[in-house]
C-alpha atoms as a PDB file:
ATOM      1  CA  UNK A   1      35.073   7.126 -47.613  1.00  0.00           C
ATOM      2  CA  UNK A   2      34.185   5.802 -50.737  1.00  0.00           C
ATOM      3  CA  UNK A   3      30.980   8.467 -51.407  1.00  0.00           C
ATOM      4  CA  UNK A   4      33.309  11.776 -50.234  1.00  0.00           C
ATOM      5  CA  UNK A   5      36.279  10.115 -52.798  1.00  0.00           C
ATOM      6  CA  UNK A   6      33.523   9.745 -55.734  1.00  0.00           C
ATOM      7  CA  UNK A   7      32.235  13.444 -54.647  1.00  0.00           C
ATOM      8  CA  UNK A   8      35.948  14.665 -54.763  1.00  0.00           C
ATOM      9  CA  UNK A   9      36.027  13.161 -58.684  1.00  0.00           C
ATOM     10  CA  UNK A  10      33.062  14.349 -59.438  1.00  0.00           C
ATOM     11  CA  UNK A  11      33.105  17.875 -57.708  1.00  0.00           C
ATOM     12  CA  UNK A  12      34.730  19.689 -61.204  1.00  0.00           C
ATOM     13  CA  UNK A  13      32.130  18.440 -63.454  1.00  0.00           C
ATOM     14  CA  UNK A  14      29.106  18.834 -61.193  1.00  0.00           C
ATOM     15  CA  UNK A  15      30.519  22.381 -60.691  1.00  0.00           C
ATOM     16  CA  UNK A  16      30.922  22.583 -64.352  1.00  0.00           C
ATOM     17  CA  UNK A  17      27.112  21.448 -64.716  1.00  0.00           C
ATOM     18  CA  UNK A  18      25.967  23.501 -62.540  1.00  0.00           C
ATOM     19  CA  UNK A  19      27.055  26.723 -63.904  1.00  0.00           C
ATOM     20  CA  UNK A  20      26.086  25.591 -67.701  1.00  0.00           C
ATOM     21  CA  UNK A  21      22.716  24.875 -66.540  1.00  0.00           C
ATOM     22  CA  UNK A  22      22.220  28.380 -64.618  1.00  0.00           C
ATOM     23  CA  UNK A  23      23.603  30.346 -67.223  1.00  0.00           C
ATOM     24  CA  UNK A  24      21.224  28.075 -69.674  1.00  0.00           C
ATOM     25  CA  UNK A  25      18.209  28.949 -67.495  1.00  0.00           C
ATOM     26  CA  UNK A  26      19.540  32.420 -66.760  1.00  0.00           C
ATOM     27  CA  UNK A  27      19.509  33.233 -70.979  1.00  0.00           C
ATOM     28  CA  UNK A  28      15.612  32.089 -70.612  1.00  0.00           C
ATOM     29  CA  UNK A  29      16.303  28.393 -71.950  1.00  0.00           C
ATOM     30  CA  UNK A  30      14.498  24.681 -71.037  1.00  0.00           C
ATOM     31  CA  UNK A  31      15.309  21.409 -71.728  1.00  0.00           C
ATOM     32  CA  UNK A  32      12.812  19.393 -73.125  1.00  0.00           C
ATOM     33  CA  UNK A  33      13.337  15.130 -73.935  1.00  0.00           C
ATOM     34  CA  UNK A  34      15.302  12.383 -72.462  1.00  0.00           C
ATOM     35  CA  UNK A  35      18.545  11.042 -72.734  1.00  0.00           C
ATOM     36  CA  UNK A  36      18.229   7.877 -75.014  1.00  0.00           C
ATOM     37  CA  UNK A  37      18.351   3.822 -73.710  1.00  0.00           C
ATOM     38  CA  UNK A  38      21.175   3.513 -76.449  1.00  0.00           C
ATOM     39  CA  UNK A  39      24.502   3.859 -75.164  1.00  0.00           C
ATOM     40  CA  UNK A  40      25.961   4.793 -78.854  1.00  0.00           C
ATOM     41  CA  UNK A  41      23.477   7.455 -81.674  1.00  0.00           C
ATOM     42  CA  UNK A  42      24.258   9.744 -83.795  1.00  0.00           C
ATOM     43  CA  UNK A  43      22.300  13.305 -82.677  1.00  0.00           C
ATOM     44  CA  UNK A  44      21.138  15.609 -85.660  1.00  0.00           C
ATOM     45  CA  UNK A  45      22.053  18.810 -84.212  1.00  0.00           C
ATOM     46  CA  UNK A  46      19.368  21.375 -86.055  1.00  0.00           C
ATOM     47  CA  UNK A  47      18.526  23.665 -87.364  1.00  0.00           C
ATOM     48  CA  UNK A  48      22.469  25.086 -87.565  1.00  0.00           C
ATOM     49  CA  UNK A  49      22.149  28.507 -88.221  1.00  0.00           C
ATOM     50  CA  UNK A  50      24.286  30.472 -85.447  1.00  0.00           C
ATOM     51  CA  UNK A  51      27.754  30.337 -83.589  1.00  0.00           C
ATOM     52  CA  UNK A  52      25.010  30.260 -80.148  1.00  0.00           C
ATOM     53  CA  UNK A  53      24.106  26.831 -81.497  1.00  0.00           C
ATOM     54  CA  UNK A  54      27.036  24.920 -79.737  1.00  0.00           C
ATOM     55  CA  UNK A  55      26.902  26.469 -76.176  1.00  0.00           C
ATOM     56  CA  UNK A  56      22.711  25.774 -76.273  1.00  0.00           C
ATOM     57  CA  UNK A  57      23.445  22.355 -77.186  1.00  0.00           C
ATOM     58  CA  UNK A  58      25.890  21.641 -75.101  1.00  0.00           C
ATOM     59  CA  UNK A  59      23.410  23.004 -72.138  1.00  0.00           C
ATOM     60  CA  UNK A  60      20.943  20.523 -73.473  1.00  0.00           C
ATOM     61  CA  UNK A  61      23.830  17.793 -73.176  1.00  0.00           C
ATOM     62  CA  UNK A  62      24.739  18.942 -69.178  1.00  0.00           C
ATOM     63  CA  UNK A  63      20.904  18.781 -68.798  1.00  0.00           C
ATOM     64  CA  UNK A  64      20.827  15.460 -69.937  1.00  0.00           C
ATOM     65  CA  UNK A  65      24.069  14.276 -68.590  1.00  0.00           C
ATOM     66  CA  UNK A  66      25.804  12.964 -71.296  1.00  0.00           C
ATOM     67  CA  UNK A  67      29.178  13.742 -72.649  1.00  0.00           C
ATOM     68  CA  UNK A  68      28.345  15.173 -76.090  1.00  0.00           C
ATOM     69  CA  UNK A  69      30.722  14.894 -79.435  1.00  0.00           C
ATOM     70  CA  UNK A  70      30.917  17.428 -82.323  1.00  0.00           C
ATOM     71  CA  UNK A  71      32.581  17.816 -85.071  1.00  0.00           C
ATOM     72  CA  UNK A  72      34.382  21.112 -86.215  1.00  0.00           C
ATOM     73  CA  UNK A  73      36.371  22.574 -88.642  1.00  0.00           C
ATOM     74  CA  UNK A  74      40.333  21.917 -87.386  1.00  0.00           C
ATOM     75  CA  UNK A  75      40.806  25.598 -87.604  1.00  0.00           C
ATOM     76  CA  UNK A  76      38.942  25.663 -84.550  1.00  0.00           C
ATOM     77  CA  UNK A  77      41.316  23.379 -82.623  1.00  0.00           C
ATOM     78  CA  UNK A  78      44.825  25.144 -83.671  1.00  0.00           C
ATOM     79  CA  UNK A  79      46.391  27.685 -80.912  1.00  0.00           C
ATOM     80  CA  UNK A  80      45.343  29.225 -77.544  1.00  0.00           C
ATOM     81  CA  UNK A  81      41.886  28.167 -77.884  1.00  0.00           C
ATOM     82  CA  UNK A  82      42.084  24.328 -78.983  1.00  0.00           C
ATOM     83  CA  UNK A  83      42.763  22.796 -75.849  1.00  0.00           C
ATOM     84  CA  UNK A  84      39.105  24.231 -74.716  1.00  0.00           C
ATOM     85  CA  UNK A  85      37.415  22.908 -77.702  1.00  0.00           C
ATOM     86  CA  UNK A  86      39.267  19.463 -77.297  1.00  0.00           C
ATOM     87  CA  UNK A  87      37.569  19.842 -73.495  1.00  0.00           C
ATOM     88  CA  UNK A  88      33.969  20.553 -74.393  1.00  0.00           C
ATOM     89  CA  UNK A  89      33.697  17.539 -76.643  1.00  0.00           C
ATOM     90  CA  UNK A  90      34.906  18.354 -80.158  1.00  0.00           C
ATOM     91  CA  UNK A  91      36.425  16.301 -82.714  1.00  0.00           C
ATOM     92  CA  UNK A  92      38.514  18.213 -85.386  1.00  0.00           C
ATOM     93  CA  UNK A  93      37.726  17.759 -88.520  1.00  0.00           C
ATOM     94  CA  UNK A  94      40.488  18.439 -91.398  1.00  0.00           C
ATOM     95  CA  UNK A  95      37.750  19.320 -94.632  1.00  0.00           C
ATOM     96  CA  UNK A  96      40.835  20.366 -97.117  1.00  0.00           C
ATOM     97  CA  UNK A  97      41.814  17.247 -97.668  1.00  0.00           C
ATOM     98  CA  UNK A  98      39.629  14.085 -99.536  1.00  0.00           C
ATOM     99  CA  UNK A  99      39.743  12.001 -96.400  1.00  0.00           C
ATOM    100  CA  UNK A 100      36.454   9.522 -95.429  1.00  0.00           C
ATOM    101  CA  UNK A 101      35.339  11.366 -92.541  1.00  0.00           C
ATOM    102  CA  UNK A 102      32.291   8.489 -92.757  1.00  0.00           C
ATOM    103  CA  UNK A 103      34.047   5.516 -92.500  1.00  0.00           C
ATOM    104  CA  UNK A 104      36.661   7.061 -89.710  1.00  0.00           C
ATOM    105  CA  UNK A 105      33.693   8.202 -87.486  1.00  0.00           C
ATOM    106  CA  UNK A 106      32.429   4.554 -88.281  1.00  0.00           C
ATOM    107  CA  UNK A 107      35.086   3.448 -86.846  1.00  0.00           C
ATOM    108  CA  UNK A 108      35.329   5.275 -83.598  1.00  0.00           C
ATOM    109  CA  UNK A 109      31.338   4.236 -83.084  1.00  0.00           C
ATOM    110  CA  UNK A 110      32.450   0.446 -83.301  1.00  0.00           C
ATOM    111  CA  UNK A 111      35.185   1.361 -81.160  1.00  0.00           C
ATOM    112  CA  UNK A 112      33.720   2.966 -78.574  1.00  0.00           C
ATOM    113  CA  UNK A 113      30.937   1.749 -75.521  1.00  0.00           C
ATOM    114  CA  UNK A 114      29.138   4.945 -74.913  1.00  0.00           C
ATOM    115  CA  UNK A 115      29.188   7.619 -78.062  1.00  0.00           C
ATOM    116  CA  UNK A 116      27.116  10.780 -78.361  1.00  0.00           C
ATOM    117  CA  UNK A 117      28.005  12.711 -81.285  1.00  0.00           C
ATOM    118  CA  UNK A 118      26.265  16.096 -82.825  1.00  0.00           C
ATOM    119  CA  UNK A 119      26.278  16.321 -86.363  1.00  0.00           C
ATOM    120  CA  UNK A 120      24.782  19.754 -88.298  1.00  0.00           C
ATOM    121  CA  UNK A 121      23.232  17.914 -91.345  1.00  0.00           C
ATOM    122  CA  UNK A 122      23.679  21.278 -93.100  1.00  0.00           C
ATOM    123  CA  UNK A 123      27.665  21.080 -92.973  1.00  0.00           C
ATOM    124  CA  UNK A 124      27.346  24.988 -92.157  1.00  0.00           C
ATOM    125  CA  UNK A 125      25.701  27.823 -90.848  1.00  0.00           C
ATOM    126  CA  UNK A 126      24.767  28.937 -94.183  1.00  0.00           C
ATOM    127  CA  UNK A 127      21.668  28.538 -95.461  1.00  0.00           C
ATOM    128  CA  UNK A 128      21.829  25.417 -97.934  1.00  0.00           C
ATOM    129  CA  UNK A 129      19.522  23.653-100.377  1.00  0.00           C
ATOM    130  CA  UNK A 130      19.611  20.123 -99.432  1.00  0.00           C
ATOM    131  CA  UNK A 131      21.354  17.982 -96.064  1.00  0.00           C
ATOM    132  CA  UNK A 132      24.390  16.614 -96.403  1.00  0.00           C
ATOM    133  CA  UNK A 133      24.141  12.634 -95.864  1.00  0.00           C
ATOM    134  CA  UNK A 134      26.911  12.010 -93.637  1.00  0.00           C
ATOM    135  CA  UNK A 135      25.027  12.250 -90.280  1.00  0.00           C
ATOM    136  CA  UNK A 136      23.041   9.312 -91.763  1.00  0.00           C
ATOM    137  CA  UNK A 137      25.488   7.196 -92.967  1.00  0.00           C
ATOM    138  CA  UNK A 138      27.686   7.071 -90.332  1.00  0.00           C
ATOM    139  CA  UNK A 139      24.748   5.674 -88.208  1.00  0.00           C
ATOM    140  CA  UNK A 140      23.808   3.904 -90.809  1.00  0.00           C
ATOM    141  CA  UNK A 141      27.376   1.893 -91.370  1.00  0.00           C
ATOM    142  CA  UNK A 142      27.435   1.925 -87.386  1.00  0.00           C
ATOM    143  CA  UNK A 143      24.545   0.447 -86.506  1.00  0.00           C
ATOM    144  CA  UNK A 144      23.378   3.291 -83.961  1.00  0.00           C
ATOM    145  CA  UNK A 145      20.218   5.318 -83.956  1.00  0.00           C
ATOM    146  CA  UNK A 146      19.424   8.471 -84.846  1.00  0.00           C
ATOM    147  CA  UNK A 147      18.468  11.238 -82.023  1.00  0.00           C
ATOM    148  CA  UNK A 148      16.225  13.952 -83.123  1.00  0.00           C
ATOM    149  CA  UNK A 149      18.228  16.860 -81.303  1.00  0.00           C
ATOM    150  CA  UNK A 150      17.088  20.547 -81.652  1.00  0.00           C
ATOM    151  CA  UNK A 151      17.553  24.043 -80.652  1.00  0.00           C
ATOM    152  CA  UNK A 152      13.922  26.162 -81.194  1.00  0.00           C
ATOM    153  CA  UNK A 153      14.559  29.518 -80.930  1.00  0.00           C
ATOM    154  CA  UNK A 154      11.292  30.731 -80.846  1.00  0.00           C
ATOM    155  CA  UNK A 155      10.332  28.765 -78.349  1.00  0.00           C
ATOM    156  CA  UNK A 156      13.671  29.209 -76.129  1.00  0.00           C
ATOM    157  CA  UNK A 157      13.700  25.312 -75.645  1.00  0.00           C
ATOM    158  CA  UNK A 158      16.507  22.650 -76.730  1.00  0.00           C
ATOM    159  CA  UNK A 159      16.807  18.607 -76.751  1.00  0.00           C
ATOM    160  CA  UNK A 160      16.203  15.722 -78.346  1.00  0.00           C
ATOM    161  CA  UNK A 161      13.128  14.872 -79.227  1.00  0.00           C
ATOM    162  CA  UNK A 162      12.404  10.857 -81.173  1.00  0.00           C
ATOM    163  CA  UNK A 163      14.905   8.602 -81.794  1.00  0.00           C
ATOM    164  CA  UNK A 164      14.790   6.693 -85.383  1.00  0.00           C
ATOM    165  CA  UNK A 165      16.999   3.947 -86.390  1.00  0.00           C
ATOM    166  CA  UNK A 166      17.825   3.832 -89.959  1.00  0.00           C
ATOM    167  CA  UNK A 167      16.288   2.021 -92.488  1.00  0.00           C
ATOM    168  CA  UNK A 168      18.889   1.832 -95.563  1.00  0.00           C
ATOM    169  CA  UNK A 169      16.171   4.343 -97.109  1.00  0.00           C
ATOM    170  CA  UNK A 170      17.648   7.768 -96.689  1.00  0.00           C
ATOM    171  CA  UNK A 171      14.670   9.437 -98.522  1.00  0.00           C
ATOM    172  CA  UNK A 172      12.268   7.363 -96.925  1.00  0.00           C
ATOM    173  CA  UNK A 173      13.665   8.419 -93.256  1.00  0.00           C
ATOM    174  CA  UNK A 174      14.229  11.916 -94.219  1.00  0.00           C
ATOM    175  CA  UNK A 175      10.562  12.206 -94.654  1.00  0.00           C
ATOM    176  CA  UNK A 176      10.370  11.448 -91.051  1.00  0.00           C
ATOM    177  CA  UNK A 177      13.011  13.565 -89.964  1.00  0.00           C
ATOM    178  CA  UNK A 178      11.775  16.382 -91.688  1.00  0.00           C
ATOM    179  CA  UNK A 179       8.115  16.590 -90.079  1.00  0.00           C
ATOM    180  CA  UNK A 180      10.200  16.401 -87.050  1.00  0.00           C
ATOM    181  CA  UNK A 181      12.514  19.728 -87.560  1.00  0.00           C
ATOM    182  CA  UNK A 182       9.018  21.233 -89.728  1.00  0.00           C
ATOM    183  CA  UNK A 183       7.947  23.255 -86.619  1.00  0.00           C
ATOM    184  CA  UNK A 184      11.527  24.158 -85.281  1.00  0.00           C
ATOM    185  CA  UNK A 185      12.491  27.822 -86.041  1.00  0.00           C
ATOM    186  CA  UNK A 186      16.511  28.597 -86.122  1.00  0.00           C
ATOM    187  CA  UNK A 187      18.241  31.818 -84.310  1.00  0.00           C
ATOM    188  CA  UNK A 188      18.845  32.917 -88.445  1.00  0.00           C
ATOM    189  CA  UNK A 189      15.056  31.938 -90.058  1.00  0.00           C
ATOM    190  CA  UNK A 190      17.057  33.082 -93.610  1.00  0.00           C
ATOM    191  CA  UNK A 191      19.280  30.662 -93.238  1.00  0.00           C
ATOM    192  CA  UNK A 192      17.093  27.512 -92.701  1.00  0.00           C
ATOM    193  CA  UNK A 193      18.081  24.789 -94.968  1.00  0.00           C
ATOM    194  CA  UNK A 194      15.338  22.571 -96.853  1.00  0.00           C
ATOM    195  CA  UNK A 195      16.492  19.527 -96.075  1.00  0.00           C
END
């Protein structure tokens, strides 16, 4: 009884999985990686270059089977259409106003037992000259890891590759990070940030 009642709970998100991961492997795409030991990191989610970036990570995350975070814009959570970002993980983000989106997402990690949350270091699909640092601090100031998380275009192949907890040095780690994402090409190469 107990199996068939867990199957009954479970039956709309293995559903849910399983049509992610066909379409996923239907559009030509693998997983590569493993989901990491720590129940709480921060994922760099890179290079951000397309509107397609979202629905390929989130394939990575069904892969992996973990309930993945992002932030967005609020815009993206007002009328018809919010409810359905609320559902596939997002976390609106109000950017007209001077509020520490840092310490509040701080906050939420100490708060929270499991936490999986994708962060575009560039802040934007546009092509930019330098990271923002907020993907780092806020696993910095939490305590959590960082997971190397990428989409490859290219090579048709998303996940998360090393994991590196931070150091306090942020140019020091970007080094790291940045021989990491070196060989990853974007949907938009144009747009590609330099970290």
């Amino acid at each position: 009884m107990k199996k068939m009642l867990r199957f009954i709970a479970n039956a709309p998100f293995a559903f849910i999985r399983a049509l992610g991961l066909g379409l996923y492997r239907l559009a030509g795409w693998k997983v590569e990686g493993e989901l990491p030991a720590s129940p709480k990191f921060v994922v760099i989610a890179a290079p951000h270059t397309s509107n397609w970036d979202l629905p390929f990570m989130l394939g990575v995350a069904l892969h992996l089977q973990v309930r993945l975070r992002w932030m967005g814009k609020d815009t993206l959570f007002k009328g018809s259409f919010g409810w359905f970002m609320r559902l596939l993980g997002g976390i609106p983000i109000d950017r007209s106003k001077a509020n520490n989106v840092v310490a509040q997402m701080i906050e939420i990690y100490n708060g929270a037992e499991r936490l999986a949350v994708a962060i575009p270091p560039e802040g934007t699909r546009a092509k930019v000259r330098y990271w923002k640092t907020g993907f780092y601090n806020i696993a910095h100031g939490a305590g959590v890891p960082i997971a190397l998380g990428f989409l490859d275009y290219k090579r048709k192949v998303g996940g998360i590759g090393m994991m590196l907890a931070t150091t306090g040095d942020y140019d020091a780690d970007l080094e790291i990070i940045k021989k990491f994402y070196a060989g990853v090409t974007g949907k938009y190469v144009a747009r590609t940030d330099e970290a």
